[in-house]
C-alpha atoms as a PDB file:
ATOM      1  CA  UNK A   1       0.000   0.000   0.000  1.00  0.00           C
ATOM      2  CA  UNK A   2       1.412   3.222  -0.693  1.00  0.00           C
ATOM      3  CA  UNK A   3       2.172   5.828   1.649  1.00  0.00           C
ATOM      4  CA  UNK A   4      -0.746   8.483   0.574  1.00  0.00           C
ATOM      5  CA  UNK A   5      -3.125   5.727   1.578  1.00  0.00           C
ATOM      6  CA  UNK A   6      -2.523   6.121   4.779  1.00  0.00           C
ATOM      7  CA  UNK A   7      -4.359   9.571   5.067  1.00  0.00           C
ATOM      8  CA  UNK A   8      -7.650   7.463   3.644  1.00  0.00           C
ATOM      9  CA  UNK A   9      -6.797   5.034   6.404  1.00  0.00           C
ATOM     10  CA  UNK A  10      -6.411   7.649   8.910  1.00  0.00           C
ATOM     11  CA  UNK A  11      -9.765   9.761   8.003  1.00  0.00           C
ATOM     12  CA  UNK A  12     -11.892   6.328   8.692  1.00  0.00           C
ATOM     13  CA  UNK A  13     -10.033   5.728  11.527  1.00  0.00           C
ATOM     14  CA  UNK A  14     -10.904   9.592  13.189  1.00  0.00           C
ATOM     15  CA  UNK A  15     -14.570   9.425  12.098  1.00  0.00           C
ATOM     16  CA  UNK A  16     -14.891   6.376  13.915  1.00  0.00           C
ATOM     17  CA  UNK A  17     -12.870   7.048  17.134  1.00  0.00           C
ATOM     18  CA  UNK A  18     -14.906  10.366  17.401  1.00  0.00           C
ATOM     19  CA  UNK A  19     -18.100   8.763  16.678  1.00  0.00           C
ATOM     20  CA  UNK A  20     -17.330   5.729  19.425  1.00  0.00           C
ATOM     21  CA  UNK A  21     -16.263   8.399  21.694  1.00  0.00           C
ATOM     22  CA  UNK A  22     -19.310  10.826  21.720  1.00  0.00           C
ATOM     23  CA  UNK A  23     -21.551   7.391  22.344  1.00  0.00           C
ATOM     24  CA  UNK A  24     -18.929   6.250  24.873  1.00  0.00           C
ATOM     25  CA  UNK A  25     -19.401  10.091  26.661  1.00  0.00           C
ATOM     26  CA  UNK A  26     -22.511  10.215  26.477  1.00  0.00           C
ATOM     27  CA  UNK A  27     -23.520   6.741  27.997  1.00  0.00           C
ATOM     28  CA  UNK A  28     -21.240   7.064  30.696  1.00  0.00           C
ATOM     29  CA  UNK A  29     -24.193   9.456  32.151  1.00  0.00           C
ATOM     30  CA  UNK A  30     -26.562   6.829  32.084  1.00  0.00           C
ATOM     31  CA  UNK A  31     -24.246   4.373  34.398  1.00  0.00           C
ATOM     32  CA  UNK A  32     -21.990   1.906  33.960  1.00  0.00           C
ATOM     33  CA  UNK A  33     -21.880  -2.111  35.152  1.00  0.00           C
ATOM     34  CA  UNK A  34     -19.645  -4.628  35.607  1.00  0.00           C
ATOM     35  CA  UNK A  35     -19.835  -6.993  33.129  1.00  0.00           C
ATOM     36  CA  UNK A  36     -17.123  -9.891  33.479  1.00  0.00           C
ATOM     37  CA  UNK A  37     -13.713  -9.855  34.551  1.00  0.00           C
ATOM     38  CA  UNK A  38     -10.424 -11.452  32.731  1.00  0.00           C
ATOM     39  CA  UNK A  39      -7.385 -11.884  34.189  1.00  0.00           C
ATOM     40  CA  UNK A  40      -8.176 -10.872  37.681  1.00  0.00           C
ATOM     41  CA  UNK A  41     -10.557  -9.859  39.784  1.00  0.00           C
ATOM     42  CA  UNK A  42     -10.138  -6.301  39.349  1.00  0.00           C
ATOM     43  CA  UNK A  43      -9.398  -6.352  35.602  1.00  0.00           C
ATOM     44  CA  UNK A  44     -12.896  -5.914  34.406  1.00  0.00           C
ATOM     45  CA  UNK A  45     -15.230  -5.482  31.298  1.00  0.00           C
ATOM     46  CA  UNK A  46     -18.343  -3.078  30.847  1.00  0.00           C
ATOM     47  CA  UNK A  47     -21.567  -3.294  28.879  1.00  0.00           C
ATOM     48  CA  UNK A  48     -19.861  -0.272  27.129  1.00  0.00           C
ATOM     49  CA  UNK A  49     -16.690  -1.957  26.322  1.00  0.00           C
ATOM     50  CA  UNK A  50     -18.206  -4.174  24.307  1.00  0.00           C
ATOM     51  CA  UNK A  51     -20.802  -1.925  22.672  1.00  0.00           C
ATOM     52  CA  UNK A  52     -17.833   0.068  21.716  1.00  0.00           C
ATOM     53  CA  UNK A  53     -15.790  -2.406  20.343  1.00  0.00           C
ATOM     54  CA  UNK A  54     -19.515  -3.659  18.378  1.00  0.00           C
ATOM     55  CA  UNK A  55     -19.732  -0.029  16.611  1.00  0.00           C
ATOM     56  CA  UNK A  56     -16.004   0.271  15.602  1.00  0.00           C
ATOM     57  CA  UNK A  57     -16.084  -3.177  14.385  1.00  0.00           C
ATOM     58  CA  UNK A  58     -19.080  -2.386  12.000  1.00  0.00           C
ATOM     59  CA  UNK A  59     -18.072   1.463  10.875  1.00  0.00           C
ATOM     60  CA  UNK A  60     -14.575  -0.417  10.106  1.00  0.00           C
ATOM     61  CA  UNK A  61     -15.942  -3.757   8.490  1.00  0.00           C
ATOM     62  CA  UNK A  62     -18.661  -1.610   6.777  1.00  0.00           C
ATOM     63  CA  UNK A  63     -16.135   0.552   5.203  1.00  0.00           C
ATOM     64  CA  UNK A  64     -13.591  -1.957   4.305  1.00  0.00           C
ATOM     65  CA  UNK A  65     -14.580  -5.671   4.560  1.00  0.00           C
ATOM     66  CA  UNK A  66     -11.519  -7.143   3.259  1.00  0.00           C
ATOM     67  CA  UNK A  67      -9.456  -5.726   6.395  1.00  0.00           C
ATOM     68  CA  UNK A  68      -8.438  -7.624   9.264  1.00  0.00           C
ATOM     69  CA  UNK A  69     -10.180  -6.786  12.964  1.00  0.00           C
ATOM     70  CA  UNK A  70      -8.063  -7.581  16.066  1.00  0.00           C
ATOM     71  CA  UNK A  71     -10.530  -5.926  19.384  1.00  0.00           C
ATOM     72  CA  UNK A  72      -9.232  -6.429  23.325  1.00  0.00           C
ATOM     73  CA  UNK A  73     -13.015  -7.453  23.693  1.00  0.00           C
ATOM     74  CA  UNK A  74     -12.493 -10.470  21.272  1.00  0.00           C
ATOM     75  CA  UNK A  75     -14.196  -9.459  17.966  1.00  0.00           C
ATOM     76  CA  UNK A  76     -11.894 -10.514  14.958  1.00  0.00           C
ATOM     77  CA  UNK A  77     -11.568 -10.923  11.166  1.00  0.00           C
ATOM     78  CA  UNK A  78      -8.912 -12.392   9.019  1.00  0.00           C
ATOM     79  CA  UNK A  79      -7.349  -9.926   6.183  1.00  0.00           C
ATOM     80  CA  UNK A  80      -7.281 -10.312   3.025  1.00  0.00           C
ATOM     81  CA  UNK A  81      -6.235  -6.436   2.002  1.00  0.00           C
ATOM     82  CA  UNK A  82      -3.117  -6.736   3.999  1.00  0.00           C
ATOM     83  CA  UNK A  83      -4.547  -4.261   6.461  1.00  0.00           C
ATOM     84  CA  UNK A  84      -5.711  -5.358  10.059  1.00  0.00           C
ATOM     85  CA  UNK A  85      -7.449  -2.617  12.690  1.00  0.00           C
ATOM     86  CA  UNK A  86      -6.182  -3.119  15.960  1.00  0.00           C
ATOM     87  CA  UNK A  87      -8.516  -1.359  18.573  1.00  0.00           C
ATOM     88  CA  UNK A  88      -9.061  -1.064  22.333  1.00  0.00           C
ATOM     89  CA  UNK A  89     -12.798   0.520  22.397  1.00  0.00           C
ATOM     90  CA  UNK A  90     -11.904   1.909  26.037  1.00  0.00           C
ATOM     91  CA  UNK A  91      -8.450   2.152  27.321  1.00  0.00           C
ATOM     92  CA  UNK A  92      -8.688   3.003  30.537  1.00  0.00           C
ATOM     93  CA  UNK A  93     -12.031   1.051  31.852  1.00  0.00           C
ATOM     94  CA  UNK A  94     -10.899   1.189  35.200  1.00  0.00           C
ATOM     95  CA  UNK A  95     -11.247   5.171  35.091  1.00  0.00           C
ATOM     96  CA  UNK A  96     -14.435   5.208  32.896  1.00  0.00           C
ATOM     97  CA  UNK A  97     -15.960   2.389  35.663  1.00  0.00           C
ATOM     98  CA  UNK A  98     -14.902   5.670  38.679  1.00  0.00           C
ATOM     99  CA  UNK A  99     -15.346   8.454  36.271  1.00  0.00           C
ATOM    100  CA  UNK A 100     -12.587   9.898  36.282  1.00  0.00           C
ATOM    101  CA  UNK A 101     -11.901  11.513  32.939  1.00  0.00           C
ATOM    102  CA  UNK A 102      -8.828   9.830  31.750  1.00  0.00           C
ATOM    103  CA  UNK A 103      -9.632   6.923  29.247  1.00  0.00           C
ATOM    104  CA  UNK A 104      -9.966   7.143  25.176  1.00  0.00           C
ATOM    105  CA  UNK A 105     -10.509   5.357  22.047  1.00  0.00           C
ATOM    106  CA  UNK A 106      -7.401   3.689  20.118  1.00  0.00           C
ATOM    107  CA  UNK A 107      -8.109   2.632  16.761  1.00  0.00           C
ATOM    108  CA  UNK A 108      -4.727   1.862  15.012  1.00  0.00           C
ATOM    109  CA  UNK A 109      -4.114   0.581  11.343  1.00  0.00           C
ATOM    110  CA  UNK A 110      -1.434  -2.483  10.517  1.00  0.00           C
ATOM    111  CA  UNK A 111       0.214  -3.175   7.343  1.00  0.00           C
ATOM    112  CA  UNK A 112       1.744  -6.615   7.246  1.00  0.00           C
ATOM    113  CA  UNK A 113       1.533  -6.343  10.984  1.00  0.00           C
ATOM    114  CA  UNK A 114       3.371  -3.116  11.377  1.00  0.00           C
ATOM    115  CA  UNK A 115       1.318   0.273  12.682  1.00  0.00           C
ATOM    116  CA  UNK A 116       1.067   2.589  10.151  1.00  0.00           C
ATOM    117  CA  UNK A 117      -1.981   4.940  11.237  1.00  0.00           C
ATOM    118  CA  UNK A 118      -2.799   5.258  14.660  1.00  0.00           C
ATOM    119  CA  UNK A 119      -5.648   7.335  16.433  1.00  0.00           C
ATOM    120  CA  UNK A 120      -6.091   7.685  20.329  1.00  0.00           C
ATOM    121  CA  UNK A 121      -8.908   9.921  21.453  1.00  0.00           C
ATOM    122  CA  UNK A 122      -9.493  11.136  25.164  1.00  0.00           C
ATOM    123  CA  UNK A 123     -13.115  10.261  25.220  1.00  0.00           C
ATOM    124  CA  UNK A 124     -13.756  13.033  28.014  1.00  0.00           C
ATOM    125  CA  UNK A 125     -11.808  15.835  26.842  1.00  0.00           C
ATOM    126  CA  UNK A 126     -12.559  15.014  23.396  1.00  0.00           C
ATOM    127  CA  UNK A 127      -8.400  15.721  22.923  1.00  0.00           C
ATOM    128  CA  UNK A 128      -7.366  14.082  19.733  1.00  0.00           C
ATOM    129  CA  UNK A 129      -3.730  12.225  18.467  1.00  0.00           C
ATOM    130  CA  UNK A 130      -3.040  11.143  15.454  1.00  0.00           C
ATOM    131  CA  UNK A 131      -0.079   9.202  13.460  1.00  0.00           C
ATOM    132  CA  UNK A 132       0.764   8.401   9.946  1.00  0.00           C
ATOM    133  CA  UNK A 133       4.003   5.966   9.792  1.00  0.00           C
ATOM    134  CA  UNK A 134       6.816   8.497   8.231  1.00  0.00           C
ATOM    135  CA  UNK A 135       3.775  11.459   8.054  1.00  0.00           C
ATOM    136  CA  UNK A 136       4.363  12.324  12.219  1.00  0.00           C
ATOM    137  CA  UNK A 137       2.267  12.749  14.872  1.00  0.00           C
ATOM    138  CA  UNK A 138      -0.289  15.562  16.028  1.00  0.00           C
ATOM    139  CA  UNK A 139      -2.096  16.809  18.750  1.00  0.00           C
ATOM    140  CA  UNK A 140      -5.551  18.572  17.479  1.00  0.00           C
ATOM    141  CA  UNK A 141      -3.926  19.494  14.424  1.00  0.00           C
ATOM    142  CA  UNK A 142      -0.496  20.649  16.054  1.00  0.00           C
ATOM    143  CA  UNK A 143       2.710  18.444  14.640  1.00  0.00           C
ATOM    144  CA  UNK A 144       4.314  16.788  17.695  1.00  0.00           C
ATOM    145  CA  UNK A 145       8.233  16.945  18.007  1.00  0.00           C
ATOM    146  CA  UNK A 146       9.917  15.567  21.084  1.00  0.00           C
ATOM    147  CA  UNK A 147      13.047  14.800  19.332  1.00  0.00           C
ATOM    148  CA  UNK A 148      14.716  18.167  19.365  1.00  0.00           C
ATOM    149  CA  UNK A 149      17.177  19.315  22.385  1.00  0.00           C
ATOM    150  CA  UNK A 150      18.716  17.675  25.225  1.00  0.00           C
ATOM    151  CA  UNK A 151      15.945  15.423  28.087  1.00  0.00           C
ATOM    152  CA  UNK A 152      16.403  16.919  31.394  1.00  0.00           C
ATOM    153  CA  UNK A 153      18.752  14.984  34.032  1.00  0.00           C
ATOM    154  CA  UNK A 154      17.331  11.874  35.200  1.00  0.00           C
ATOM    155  CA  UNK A 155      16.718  13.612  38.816  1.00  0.00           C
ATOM    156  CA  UNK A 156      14.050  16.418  36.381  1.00  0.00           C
ATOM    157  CA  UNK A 157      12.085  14.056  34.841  1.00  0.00           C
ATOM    158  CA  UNK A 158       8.923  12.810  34.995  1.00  0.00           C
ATOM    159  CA  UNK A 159       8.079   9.198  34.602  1.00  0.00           C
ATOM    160  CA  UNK A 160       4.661   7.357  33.773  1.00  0.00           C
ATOM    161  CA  UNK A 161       3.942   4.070  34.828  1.00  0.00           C
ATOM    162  CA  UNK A 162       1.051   1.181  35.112  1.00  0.00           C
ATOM    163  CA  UNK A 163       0.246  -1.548  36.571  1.00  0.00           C
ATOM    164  CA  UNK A 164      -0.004  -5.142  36.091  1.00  0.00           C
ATOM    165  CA  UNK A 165      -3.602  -7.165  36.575  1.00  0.00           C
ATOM    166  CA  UNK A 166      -2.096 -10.109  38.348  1.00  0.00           C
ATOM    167  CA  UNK A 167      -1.535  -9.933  42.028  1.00  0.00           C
ATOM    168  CA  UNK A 168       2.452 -11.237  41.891  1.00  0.00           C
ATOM    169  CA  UNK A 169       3.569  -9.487  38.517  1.00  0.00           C
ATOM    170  CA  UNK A 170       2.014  -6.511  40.577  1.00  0.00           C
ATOM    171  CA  UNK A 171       3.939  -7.152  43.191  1.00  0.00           C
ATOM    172  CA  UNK A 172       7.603  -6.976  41.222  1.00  0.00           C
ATOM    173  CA  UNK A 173       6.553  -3.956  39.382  1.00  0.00           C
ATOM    174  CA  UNK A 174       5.654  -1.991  42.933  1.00  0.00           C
ATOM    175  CA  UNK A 175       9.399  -3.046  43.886  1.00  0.00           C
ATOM    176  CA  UNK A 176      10.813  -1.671  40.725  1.00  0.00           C
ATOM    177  CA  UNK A 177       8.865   1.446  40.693  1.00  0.00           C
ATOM    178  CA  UNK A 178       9.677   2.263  44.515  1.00  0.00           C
ATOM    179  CA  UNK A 179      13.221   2.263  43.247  1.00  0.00           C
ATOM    180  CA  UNK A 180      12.839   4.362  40.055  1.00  0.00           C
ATOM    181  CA  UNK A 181      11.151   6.982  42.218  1.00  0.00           C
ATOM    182  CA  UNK A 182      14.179   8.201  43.881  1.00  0.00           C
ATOM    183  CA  UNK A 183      15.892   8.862  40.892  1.00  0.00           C
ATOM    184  CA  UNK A 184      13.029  10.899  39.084  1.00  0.00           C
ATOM    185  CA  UNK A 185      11.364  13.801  39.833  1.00  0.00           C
ATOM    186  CA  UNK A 186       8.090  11.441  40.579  1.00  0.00           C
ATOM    187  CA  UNK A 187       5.602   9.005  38.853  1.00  0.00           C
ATOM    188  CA  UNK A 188       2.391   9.416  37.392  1.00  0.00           C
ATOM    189  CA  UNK A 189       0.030   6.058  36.955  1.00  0.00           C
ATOM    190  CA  UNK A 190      -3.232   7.497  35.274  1.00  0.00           C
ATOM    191  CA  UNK A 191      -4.183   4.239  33.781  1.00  0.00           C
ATOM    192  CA  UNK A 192      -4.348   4.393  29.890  1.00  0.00           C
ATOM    193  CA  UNK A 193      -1.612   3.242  28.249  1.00  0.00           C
ATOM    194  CA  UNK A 194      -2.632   4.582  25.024  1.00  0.00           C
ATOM    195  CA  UNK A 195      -2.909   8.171  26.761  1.00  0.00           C
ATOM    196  CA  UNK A 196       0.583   7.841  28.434  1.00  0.00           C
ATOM    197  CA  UNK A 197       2.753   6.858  25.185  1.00  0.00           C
ATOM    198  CA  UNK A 198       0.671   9.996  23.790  1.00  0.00           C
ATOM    199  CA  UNK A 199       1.436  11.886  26.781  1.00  0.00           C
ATOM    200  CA  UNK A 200       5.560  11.053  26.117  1.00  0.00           C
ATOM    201  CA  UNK A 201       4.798  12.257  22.291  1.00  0.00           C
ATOM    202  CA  UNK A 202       3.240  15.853  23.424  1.00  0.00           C
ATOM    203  CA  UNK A 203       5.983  16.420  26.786  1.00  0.00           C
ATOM    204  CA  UNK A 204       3.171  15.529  29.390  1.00  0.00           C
ATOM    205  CA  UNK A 205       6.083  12.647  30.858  1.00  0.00           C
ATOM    206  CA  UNK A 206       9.373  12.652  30.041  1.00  0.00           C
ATOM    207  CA  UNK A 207       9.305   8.732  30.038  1.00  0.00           C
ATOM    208  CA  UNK A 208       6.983   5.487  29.703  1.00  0.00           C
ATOM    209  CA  UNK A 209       7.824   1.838  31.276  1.00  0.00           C
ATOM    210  CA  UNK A 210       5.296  -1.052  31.762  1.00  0.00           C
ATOM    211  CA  UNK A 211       4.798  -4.185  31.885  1.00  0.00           C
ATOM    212  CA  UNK A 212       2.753  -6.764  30.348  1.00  0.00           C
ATOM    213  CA  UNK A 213       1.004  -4.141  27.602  1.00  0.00           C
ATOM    214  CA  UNK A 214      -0.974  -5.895  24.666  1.00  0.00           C
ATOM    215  CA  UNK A 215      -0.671  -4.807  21.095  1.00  0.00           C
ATOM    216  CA  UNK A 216      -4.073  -3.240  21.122  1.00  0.00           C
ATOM    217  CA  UNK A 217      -3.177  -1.149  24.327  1.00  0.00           C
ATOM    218  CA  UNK A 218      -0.072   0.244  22.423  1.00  0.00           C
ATOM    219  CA  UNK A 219      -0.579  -0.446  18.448  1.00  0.00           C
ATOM    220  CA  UNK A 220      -1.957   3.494  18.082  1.00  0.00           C
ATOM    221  CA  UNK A 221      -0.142   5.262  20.996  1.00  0.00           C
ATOM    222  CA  UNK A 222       3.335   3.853  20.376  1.00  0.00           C
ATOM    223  CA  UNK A 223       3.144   5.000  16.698  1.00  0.00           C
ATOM    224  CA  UNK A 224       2.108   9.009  17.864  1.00  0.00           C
ATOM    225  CA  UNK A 225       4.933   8.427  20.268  1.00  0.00           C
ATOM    226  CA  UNK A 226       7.602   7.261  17.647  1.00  0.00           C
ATOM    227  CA  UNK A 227       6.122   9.905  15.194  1.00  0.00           C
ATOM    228  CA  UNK A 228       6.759  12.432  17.348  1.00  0.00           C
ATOM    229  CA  UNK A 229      10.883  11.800  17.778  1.00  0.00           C
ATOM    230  CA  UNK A 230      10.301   9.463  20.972  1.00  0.00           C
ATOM    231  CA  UNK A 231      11.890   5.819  21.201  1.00  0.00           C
ATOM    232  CA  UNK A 232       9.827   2.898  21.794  1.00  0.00           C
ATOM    233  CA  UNK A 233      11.608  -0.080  22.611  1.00  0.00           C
ATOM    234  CA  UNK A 234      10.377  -4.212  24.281  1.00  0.00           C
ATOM    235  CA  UNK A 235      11.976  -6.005  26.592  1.00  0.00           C
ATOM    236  CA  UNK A 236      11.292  -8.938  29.220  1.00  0.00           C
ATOM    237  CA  UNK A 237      10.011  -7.751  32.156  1.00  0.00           C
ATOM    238  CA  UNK A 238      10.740  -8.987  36.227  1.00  0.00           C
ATOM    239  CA  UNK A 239       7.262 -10.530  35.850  1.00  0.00           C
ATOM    240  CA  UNK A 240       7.330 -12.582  33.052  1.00  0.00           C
ATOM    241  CA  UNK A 241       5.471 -10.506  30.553  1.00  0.00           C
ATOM    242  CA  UNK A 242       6.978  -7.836  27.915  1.00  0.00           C
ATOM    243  CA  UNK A 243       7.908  -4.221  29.318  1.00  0.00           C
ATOM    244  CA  UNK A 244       7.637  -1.513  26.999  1.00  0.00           C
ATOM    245  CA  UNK A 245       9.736   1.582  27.458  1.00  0.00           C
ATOM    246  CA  UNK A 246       9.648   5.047  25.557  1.00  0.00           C
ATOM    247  CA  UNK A 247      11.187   8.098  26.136  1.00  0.00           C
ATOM    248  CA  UNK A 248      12.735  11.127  23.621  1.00  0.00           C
ATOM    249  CA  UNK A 249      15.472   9.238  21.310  1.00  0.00           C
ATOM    250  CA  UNK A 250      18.184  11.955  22.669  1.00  0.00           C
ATOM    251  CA  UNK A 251      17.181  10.478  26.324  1.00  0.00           C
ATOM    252  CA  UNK A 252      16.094   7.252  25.678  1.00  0.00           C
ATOM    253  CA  UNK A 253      19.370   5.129  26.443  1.00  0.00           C
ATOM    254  CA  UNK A 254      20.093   6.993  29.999  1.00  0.00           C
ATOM    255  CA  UNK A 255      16.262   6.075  30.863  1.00  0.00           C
ATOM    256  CA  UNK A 256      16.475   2.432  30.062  1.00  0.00           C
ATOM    257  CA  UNK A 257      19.808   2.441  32.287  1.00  0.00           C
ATOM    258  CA  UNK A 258      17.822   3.066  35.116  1.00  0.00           C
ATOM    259  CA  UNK A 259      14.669   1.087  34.121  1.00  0.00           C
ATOM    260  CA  UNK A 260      17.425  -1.653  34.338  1.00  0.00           C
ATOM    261  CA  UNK A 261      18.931  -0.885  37.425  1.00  0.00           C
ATOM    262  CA  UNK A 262      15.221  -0.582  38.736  1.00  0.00           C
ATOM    263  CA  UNK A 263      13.919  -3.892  38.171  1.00  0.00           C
ATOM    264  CA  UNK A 264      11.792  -3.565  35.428  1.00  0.00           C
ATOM    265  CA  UNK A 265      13.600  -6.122  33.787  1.00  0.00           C
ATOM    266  CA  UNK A 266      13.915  -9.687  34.030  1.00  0.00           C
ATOM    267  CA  UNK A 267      17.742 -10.599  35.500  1.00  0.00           C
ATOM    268  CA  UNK A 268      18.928 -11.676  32.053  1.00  0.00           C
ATOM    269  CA  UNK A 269      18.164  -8.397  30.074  1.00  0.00           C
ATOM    270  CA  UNK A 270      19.228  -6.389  33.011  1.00  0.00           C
ATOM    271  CA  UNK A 271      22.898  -5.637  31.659  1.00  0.00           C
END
């Protein structure tokens, strides 16, 4: 597919995210419930969730039926176009469950399994960010650049994190954070993954690590963060699972130093 595809790729993938987004805002008034769980207890799944992931599967499917469908809430289709939509309807569910306006829409767009249009929005705020693979990233319409000038000294800067479902993979990645804080200005968990590797691409953090991340949670935020001059980089985590780490390129390697020396990582990729 050539590269001025994308922006045909990347208009379907707005409308939608805006449209699931005003329906997502809107019901939130009416209430939310419980619907199952999945790997824990606490990591749960709304009514809402699903509806979501029901109307982005359609608007997508409608518009293109020979692209693939990969959804965190299980609906699928195989490819035949080369393209496959990877989406998380609400990232965030926890916060949309409390409502506490921090969760969004991620719609992202993968050719031959590599992200090449990705689309978060901030379902409360109705903040928008966008990526085309070698087009950049933007923030309402504003390009995104946090490749330019020196990061701040590891002591200045400002690190988001998350946390793992599972009680024991939880427990490693409190251990490893507790360390990382005294060598950062402080930690921020706000609990959407696809908002924090945006929040690295517009300056909000001045660094990303966490563990045990799906491709849905990260297929459309990673590419705005990579877009917009930051690294993004996998590794195996203290807990068994992959731990993702992004920061600005020009900072990136002293970050993963102390991700490292942390505990992030599992003893073997530690250095």
């Amino acid at each position: 597919m050539p590269d001025t595809d994308y922006d045909d790729l990347l208009e379907l993938a707005v409308a939608v995210a805006v449209e699931t987004a005003e329906m997502v805002r809107a019901r939130r008034r009416e209430g939310v419930e419980v619907a199952a769980t999945k790997s824990s207890p606490v990591d749960i799944v709304t009514e809402m969730d699903r509806a979501a992931e029901e109307l982005i599967f359609a608007r997508l499917m409608g518009a293109r039926p020979a692209d693939g469908f990969l959804g965190e809430e299980g609906a699928s289709a195989e490819s035949t176009s080369g393209v496959t939509w990877i989406v998380d309807p609400i990232d965030g569910t926890v916060n949309f469950l409390y409502g506490i306006p921090h969760y969004s829409v991620s719609i992202a767009a993968a050719l031959d399994g590599v992200p090449v249009v990705g689309v978060v929005v901030n379902v409360e705020s109705g903040e928008r960010f966008t990526a085309t693979r070698g087009g950049g990233s933007y923030q309402d319409g504003v390009r995104l650049d946090v490749g330019r000038g020196p990061s701040p000294e590891l002591a200045q800067r400002l690190v988001g994190t998350g946390f793992n479902y599972v009680a024991d993979v939880k427990i490693k990645q409190t251990v490893a954070v507790s360390a990382l804080l005294h060598e950062v200005r402080d930690v921020r968990r706000m609990g959407s993954a696809a908002l924090d590797l945006c929040s690295v691409a517009c300056g909000r953090v001045d660094a990303y690590v966490e563990e045990g991340l799906n491709v849905w949670d990260m297929a459309a935020g990673g590419l705005v963060a990579t877009e917009a001059g930051a690294r993004l980089e996998e590794h195996p985590g203290v807990g068994g699972n992959p731990c993702f780490v992004s920061a600005p390129a020009h900072g990136f390697e002293e970050f993963l130093d102390l991700v490292k020396r942390a505990g992030f990582l599992a003893p073997g990729d530690r250095g």
